[in-house]
N, C-alpha and C. Protein backbone atom coordinates (compact mmCIF):
# COMPACT_ATOMS: atom_id res chain seq x y z
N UNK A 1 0.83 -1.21 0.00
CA UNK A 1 0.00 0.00 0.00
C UNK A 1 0.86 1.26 0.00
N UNK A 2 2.09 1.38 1.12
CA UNK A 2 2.91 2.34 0.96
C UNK A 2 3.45 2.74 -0.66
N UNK A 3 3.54 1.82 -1.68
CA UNK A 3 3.45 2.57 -2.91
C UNK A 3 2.64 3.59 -4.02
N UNK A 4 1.39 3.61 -3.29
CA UNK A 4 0.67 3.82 -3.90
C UNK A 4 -0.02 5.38 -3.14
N UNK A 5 1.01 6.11 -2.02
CA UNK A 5 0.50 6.98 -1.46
C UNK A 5 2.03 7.67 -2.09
N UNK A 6 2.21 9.35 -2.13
CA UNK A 6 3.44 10.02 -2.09
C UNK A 6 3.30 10.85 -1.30
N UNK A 7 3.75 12.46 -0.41
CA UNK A 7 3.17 12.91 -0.13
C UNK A 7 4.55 14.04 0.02
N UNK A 8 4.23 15.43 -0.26
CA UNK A 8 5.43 16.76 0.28
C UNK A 8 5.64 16.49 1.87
N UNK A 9 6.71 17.51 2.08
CA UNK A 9 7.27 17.33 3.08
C UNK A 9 6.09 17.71 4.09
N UNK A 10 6.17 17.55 5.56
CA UNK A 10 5.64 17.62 6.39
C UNK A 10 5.06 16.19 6.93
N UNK A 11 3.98 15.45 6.27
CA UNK A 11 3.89 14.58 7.20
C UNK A 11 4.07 13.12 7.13
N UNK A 12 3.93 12.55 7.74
CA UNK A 12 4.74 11.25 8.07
C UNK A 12 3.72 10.44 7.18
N UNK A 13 4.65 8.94 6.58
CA UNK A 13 4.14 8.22 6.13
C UNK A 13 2.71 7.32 6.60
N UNK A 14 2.80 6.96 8.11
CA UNK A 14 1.91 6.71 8.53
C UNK A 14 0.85 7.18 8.40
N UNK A 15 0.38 8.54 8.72
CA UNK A 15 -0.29 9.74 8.78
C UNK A 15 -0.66 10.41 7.67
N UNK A 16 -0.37 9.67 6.67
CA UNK A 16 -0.61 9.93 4.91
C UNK A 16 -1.62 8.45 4.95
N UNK A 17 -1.07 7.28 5.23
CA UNK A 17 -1.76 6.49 4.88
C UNK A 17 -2.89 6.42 5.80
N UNK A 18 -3.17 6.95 6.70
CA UNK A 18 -4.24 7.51 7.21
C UNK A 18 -5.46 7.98 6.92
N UNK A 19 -4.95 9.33 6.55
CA UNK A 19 -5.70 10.35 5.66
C UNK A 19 -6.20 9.55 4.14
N UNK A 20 -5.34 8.93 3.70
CA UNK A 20 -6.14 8.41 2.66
C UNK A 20 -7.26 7.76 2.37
N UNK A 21 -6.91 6.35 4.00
CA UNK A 21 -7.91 5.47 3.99
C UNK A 21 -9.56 6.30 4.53
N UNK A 22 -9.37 7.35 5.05
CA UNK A 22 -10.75 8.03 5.28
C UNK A 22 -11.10 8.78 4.48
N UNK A 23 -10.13 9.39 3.22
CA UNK A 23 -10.61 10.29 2.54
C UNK A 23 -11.15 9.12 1.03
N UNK A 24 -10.52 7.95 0.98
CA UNK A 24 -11.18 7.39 -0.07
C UNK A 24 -11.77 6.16 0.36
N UNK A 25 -12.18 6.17 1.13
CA UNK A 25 -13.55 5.44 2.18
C UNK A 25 -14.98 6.42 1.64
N UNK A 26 -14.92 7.39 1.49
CA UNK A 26 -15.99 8.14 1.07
C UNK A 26 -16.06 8.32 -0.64
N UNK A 27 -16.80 7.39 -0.91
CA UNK A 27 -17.22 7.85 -2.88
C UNK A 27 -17.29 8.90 -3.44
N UNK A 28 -17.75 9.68 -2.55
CA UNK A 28 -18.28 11.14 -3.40
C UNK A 28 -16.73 12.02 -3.48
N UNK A 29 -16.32 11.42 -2.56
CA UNK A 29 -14.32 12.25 -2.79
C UNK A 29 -13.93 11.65 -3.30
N UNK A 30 -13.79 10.41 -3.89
CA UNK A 30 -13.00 9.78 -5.03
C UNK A 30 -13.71 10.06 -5.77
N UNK A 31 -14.61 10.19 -5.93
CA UNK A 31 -15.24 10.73 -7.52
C UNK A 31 -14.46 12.33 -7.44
N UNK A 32 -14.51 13.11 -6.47
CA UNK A 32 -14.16 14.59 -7.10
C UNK A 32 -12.51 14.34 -7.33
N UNK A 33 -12.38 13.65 -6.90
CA UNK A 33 -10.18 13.71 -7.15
C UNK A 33 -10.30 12.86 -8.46
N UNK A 34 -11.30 12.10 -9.21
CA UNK A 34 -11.01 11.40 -10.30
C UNK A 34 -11.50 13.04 -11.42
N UNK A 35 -12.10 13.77 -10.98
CA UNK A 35 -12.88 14.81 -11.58
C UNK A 35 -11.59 15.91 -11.93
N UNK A 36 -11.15 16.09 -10.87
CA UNK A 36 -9.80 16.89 -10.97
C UNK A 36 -8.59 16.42 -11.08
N UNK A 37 -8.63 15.34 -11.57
CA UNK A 37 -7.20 14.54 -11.97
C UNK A 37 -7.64 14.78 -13.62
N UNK A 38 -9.40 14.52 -13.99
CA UNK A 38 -9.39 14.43 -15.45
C UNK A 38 -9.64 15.73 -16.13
N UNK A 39 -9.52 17.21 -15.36
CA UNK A 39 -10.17 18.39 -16.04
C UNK A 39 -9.14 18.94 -16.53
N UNK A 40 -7.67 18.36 -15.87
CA UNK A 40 -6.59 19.15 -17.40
C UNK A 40 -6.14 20.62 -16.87
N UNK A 41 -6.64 20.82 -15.20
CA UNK A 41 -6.19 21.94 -14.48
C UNK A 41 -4.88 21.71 -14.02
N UNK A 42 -3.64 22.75 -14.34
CA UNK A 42 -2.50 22.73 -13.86
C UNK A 42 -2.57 22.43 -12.40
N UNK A 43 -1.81 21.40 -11.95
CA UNK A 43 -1.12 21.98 -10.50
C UNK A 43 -2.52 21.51 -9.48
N UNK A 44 -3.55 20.87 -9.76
CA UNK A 44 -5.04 21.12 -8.98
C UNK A 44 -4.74 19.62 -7.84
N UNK A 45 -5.14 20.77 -6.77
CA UNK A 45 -5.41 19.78 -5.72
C UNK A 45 -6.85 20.08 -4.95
N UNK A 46 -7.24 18.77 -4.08
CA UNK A 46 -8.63 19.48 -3.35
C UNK A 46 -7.74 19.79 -2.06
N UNK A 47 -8.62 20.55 -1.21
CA UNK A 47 -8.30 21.09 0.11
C UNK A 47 -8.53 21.65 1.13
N UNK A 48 -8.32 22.12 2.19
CA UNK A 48 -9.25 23.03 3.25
C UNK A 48 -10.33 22.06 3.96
N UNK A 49 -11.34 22.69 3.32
CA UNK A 49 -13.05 22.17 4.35
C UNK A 49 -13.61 20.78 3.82
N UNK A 50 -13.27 20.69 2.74
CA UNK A 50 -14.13 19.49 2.33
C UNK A 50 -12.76 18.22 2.54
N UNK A 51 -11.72 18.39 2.80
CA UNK A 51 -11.02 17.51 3.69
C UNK A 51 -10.63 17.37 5.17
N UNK A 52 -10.87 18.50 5.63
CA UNK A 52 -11.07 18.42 7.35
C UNK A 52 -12.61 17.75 7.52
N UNK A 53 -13.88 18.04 6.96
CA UNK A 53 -15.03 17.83 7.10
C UNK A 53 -15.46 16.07 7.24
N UNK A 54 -14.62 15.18 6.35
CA UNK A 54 -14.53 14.12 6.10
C UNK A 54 -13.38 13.54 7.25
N UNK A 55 -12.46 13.98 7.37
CA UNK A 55 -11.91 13.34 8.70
C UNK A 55 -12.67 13.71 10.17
N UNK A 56 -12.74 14.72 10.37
CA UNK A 56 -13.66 15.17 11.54
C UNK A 56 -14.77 14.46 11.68
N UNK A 57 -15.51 14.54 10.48
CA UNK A 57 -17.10 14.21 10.93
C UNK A 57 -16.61 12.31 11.24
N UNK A 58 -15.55 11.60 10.35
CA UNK A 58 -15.59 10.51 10.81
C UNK A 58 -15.04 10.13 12.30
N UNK A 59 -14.32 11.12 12.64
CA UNK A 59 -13.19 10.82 14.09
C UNK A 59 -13.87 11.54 14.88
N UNK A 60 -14.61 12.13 15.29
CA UNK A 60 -15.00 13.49 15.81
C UNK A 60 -16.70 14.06 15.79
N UNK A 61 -17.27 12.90 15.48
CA UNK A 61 -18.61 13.74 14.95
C UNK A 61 -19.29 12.87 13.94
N UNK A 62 -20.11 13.15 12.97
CA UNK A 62 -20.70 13.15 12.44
C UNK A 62 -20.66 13.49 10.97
N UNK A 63 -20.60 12.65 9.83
CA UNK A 63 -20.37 13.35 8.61
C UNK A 63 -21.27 12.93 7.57
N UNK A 64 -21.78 13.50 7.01
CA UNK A 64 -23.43 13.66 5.89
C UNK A 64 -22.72 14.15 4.36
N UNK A 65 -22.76 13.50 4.12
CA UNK A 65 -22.07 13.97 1.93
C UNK A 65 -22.97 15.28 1.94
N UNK A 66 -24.23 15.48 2.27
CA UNK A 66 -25.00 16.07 1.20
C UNK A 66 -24.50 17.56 2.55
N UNK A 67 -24.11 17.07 3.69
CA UNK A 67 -23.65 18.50 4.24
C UNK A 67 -22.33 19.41 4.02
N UNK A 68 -21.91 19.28 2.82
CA UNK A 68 -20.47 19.61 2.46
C UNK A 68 -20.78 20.71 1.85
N UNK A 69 -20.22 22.13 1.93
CA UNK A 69 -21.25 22.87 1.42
C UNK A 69 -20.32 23.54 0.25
N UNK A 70 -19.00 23.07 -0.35
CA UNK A 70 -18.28 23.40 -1.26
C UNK A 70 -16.73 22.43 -1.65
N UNK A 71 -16.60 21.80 -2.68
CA UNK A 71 -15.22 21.27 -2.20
C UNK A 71 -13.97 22.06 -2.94
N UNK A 72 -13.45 22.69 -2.31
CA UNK A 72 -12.38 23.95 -2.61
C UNK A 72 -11.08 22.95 -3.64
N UNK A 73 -10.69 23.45 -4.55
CA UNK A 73 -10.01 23.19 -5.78
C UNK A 73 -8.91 24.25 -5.90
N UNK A 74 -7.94 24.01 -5.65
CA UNK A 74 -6.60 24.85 -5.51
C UNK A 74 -6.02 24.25 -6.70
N UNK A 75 -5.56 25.43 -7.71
CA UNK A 75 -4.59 25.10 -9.10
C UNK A 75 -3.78 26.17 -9.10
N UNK A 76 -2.72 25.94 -9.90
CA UNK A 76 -2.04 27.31 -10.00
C UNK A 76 -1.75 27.53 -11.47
N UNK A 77 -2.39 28.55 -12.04
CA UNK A 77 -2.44 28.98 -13.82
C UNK A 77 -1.54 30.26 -13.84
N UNK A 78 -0.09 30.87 -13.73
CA UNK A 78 0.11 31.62 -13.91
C UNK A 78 -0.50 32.39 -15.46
N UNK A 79 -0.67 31.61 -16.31
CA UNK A 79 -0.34 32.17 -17.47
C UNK A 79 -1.71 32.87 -17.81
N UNK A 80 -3.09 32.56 -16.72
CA UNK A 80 -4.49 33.81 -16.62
C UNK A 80 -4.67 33.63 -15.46
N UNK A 81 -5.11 34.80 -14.91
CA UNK A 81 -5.33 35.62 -13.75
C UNK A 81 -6.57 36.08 -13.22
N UNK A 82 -6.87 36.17 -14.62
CA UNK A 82 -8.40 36.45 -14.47
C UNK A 82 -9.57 35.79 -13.72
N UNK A 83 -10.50 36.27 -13.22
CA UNK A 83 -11.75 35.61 -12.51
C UNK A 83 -12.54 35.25 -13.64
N UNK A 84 -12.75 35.26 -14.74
CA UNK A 84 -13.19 34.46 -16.17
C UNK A 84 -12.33 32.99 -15.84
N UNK A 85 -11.02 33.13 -15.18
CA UNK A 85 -10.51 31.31 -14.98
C UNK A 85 -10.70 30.70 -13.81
N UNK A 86 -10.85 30.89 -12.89
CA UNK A 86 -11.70 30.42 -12.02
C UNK A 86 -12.92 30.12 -12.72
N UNK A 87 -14.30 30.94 -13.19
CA UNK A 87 -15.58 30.09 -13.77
C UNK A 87 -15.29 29.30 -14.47
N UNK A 88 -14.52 29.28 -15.40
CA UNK A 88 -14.26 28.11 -16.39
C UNK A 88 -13.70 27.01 -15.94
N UNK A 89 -12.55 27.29 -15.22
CA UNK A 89 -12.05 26.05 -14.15
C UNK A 89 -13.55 25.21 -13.23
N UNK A 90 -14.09 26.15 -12.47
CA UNK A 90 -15.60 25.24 -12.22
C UNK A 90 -16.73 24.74 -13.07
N UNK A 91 -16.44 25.54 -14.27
CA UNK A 91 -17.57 24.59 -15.27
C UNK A 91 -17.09 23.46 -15.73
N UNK A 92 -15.98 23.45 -16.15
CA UNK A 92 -15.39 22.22 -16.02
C UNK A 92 -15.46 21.07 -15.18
N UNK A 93 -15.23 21.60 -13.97
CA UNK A 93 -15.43 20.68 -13.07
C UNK A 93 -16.53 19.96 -12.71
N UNK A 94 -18.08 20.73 -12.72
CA UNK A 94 -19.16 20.62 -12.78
C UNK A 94 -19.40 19.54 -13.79
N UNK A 95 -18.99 19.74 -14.84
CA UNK A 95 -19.28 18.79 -16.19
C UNK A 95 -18.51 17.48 -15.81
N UNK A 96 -17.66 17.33 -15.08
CA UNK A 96 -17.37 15.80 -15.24
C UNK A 96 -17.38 15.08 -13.69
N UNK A 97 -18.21 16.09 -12.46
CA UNK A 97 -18.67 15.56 -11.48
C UNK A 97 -19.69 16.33 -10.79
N UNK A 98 -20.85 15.80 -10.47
CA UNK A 98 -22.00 16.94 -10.19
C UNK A 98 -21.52 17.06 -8.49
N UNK A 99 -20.87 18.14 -8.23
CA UNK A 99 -20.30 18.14 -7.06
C UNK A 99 -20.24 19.81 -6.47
N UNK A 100 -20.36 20.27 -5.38
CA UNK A 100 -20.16 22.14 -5.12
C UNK A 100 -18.49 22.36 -5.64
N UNK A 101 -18.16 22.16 -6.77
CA UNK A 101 -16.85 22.71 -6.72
C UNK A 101 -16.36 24.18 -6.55
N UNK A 102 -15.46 24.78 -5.50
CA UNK A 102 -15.24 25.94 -5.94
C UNK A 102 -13.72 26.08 -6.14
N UNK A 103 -13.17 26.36 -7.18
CA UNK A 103 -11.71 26.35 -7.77
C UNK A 103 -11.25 27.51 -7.73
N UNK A 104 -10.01 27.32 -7.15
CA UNK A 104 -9.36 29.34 -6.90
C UNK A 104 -7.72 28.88 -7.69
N UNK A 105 -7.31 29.58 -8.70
CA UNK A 105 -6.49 29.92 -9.22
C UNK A 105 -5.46 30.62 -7.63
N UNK A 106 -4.54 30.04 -7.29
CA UNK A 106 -3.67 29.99 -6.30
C UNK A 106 -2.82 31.06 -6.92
N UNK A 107 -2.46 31.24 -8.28
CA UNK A 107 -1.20 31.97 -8.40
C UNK A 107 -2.16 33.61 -8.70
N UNK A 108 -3.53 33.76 -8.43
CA UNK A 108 -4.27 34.84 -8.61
C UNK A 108 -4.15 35.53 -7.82
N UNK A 109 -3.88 35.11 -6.01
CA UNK A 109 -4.83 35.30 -5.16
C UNK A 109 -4.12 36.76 -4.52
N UNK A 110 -2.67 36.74 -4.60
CA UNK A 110 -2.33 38.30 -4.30
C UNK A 110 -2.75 39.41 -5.39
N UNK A 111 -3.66 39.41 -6.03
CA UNK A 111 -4.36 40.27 -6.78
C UNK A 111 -5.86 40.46 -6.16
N UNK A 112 -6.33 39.93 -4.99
CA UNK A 112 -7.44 40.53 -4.95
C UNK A 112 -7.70 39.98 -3.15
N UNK A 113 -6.26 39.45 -2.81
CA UNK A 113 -6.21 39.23 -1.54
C UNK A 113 -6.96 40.00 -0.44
N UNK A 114 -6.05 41.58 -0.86
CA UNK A 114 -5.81 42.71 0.10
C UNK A 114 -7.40 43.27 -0.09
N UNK A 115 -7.96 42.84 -0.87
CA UNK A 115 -9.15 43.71 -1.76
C UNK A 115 -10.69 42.81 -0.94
N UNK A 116 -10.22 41.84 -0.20
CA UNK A 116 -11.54 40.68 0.10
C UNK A 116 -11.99 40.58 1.31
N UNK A 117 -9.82 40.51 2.21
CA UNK A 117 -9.69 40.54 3.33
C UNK A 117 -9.34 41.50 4.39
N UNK A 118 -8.55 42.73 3.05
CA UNK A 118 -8.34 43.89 3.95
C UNK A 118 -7.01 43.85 4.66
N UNK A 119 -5.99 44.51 4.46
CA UNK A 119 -4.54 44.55 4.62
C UNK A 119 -3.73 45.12 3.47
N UNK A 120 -2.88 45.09 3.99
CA UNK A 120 -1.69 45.35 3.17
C UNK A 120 -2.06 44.44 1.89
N UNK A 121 -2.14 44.79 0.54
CA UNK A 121 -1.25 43.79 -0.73
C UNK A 121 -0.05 42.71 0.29
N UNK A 122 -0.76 41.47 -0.28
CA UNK A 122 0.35 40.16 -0.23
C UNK A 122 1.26 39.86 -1.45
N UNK A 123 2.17 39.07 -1.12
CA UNK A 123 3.24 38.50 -2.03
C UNK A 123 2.37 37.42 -2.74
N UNK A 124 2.70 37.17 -4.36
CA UNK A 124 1.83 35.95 -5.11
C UNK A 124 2.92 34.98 -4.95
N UNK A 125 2.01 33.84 -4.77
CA UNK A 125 2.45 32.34 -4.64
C UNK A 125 3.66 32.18 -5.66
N UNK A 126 4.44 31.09 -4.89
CA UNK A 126 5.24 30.44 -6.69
C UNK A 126 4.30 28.98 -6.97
N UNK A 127 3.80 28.53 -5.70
CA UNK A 127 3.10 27.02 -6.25
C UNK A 127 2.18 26.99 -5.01
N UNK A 128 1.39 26.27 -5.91
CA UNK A 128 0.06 25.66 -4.47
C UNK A 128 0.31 25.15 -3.25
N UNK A 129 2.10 24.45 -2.80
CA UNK A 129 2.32 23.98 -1.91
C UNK A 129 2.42 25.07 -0.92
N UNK A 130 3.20 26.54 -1.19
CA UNK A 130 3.22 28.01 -0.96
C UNK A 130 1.90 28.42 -0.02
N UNK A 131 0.83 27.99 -1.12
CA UNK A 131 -0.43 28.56 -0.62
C UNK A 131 -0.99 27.95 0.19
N UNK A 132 -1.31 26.72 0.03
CA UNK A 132 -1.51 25.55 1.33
C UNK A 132 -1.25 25.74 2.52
N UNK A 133 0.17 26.40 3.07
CA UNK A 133 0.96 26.76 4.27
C UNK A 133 0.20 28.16 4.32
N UNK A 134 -0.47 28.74 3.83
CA UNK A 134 -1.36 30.10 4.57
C UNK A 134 -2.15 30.28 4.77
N UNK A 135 -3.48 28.63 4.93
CA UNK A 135 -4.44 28.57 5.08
C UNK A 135 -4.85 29.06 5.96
N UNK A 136 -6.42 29.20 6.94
CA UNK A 136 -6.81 29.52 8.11
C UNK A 136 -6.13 28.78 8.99
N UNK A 137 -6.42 27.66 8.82
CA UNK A 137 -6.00 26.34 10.36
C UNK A 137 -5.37 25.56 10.25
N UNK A 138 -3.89 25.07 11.01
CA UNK A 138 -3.55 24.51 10.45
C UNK A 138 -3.75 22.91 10.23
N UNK A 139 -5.28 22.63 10.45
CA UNK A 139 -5.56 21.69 10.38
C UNK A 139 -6.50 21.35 9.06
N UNK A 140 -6.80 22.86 8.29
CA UNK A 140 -7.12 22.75 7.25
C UNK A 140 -6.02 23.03 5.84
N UNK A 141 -4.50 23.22 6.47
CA UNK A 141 -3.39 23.16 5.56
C UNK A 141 -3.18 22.21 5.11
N UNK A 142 -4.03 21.41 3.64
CA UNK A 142 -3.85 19.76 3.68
C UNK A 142 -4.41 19.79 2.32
N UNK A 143 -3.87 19.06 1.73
CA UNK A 143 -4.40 19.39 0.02
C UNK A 143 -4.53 17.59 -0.14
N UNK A 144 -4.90 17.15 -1.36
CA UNK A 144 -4.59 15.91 -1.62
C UNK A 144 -4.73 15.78 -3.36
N UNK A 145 -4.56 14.85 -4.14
CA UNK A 145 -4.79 15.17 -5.21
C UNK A 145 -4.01 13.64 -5.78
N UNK A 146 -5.19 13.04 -7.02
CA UNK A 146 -4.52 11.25 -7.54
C UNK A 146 -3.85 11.66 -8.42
N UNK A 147 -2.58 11.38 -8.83
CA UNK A 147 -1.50 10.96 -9.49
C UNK A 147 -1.63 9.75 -10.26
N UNK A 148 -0.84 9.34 -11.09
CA UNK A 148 -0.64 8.43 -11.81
C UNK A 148 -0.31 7.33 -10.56
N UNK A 149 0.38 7.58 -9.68
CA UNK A 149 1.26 6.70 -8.64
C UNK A 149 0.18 6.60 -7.73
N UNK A 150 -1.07 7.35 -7.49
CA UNK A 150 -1.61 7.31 -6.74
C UNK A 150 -1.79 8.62 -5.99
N UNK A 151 -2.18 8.57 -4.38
CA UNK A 151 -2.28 10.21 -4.10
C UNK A 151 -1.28 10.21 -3.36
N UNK A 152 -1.79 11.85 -3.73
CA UNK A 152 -0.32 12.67 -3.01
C UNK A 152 -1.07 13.41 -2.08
N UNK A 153 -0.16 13.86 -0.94
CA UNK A 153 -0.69 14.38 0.23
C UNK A 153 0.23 15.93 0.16
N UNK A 154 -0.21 16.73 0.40
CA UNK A 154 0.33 18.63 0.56
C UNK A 154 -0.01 18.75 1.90
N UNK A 155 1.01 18.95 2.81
CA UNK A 155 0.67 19.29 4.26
C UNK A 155 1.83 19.80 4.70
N UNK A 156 1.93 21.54 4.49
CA UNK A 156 3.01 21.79 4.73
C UNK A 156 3.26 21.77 6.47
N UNK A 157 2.08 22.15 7.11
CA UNK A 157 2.27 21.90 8.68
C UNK A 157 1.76 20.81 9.70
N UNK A 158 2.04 20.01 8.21
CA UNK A 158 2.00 18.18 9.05
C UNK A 158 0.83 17.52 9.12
N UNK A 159 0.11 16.54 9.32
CA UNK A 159 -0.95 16.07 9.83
C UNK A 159 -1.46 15.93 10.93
N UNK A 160 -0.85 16.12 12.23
CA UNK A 160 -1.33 16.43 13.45
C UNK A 160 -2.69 16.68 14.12
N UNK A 161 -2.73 17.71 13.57
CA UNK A 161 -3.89 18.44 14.00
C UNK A 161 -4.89 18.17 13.16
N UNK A 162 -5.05 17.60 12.22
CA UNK A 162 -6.49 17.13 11.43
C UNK A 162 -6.29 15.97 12.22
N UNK A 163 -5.66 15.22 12.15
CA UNK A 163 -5.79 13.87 12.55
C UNK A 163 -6.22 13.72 14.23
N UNK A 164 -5.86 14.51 14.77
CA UNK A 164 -5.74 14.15 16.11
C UNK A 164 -7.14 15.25 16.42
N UNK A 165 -7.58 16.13 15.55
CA UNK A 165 -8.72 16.95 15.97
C UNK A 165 -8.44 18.07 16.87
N UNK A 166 -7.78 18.98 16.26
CA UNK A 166 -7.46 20.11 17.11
C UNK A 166 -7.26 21.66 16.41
N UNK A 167 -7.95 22.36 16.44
CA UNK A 167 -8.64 23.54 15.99
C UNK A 167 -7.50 24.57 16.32
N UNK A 168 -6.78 24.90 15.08
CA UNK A 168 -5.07 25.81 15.71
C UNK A 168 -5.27 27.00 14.84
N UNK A 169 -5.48 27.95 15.01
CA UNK A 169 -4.90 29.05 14.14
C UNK A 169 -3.98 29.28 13.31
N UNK A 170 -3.80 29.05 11.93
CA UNK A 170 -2.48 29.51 11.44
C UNK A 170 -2.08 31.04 11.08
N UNK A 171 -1.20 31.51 12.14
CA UNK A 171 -0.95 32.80 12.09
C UNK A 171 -0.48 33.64 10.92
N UNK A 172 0.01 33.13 9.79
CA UNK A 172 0.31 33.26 8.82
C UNK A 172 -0.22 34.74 8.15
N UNK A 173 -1.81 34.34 7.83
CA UNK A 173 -1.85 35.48 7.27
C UNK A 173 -3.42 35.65 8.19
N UNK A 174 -3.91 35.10 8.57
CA UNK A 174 -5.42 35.05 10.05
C UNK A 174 -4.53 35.59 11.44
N UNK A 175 -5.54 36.80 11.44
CA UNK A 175 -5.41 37.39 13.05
C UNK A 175 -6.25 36.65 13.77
N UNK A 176 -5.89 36.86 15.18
CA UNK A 176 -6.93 36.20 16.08
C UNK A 176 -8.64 36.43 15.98
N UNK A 177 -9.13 37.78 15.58
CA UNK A 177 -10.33 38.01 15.78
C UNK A 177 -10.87 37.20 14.68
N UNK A 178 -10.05 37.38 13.60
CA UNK A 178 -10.75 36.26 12.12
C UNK A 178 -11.14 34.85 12.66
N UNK A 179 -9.84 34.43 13.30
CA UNK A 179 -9.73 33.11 13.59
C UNK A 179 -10.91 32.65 14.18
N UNK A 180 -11.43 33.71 15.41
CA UNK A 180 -12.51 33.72 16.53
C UNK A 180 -13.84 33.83 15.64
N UNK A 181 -14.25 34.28 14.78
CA UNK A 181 -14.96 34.46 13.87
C UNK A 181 -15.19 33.14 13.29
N UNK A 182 -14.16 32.94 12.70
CA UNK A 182 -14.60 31.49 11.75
C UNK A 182 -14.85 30.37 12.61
N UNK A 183 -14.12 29.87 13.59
CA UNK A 183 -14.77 29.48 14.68
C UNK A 183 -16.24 29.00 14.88
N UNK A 184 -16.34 30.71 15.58
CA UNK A 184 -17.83 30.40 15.92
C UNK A 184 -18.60 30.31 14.22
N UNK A 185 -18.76 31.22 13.56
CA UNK A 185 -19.28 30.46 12.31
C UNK A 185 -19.34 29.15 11.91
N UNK A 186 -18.06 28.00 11.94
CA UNK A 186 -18.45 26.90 11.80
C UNK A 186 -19.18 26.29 12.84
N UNK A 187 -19.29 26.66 14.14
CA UNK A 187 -20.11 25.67 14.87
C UNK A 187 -19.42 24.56 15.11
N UNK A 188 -18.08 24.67 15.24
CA UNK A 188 -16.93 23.54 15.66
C UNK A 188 -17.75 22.70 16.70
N UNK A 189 -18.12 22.98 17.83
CA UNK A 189 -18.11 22.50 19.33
C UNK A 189 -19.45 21.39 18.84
N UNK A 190 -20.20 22.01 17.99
CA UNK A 190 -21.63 21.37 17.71
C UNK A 190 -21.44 20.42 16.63
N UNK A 191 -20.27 20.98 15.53
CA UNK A 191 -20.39 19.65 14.28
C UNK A 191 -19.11 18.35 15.06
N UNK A 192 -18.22 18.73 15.88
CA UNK A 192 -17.24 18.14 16.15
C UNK A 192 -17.34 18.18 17.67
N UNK A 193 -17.74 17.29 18.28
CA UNK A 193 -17.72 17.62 19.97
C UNK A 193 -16.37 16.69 20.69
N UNK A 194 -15.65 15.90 19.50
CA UNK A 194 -14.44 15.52 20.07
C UNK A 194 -12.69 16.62 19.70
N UNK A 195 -13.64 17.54 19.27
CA UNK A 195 -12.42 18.43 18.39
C UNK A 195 -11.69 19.12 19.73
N UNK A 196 -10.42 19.38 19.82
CA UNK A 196 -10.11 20.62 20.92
C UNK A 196 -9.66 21.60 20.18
N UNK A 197 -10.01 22.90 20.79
CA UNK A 197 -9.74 24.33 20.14
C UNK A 197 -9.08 24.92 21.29
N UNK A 198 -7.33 25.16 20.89
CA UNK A 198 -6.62 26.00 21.23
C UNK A 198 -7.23 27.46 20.89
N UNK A 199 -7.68 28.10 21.80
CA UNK A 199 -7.91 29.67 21.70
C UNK A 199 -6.54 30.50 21.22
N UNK A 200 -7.32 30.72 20.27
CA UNK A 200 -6.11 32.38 19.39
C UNK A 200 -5.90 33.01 20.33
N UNK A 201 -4.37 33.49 20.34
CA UNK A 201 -3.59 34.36 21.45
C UNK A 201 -4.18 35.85 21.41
């Protein structure tokens, strides 16, 4: 089995083959990674919520397919920029899996960063692995995506904390009050009652 997983630096082999067996235990995610292996998007991995959602709800809670309310699609297209590639990147996607895809052009995102979230202009990515490491949590820093070899795992700050269920802030580019925000917005304590949440400093 260890051949058939690869994964970037950060987390351990074990802890890859982990994540796999729960993330392709669920059909409706092997159908979207067969969807985005076949749409011909540079660089595309899934990531964030609709892979914390699937480990959590199984370790932690409770998990419902039809409660997934987007599965986030990270690519990186230097060569358009435009928000015309993002829609097209999701119609695509749409057409070869009836699924909430939402696809963000990674090498876009310091073009309309400062403009969404409010700050300073950020630095643009060189690759999706880049962007992965600046997620909200770092338990949602976790990409995955099938290969010819099989899947590959993106976790630049390890598997830990998805795996083990623990709600961390990544300070990166989330202040505490955001952090506190999204938080209570997801309703952590209620979808996940085995999760622990380190409180933002």
């Amino acid at each position: 089995m260890s051949r058939d997983v690869h994964f970037c630096p950060g987390p351990q082999p074990g802890e890859a083959m982990r994540l796999t067996a729960l993330l392709l235990g669920e059909p409706w995610f092997a159908r979207a990674l067969d969807a985005v292996a076949a749409s011909g998007l540079p660089d595309a991995w899934i990531g964030a919520g609709a892979v914390r959602d699937v480990v959590w709800g199984h370790l932690h809670g409770r998990f419902h397919a039809d409660s997934v309310r987007d599965v986030d699609v990270a690519y990186f297209d230097p060569a358009d920029l435009s928000a015309r590639r993002d829609r097209a990147a999701q119609h695509d996607l749409a057409r070869l899996a009836d699924l909430p895809f939402e696809a963000t052009n990674q090498a876009a995102v310091h073009t309309w960063y400062h403009q969404y979230f409010g700050g300073p202009p950020v630095d643009a990515f060189s690759c999706v692995h880049d962007a992965v490491a600046t997620w909200p949590e770092t338990a949602t820093c976790v990409a995955v995506r099938r290969t010819a070899g099989g899947l590959e795992v993106c976790a630049p700050h390890g598997l830990a904390d998805l795996l083990g269920g623990v709600w961390r802030v990544n300070p990166v580019r989330v202040t505490p009050e955001v952090s506190r925000e999204r938080l209570a917005r997801q309703g952590a304590a209620d979808r996940w009652p085995g999760v622990t949440v380190v409180p933002p400093a």
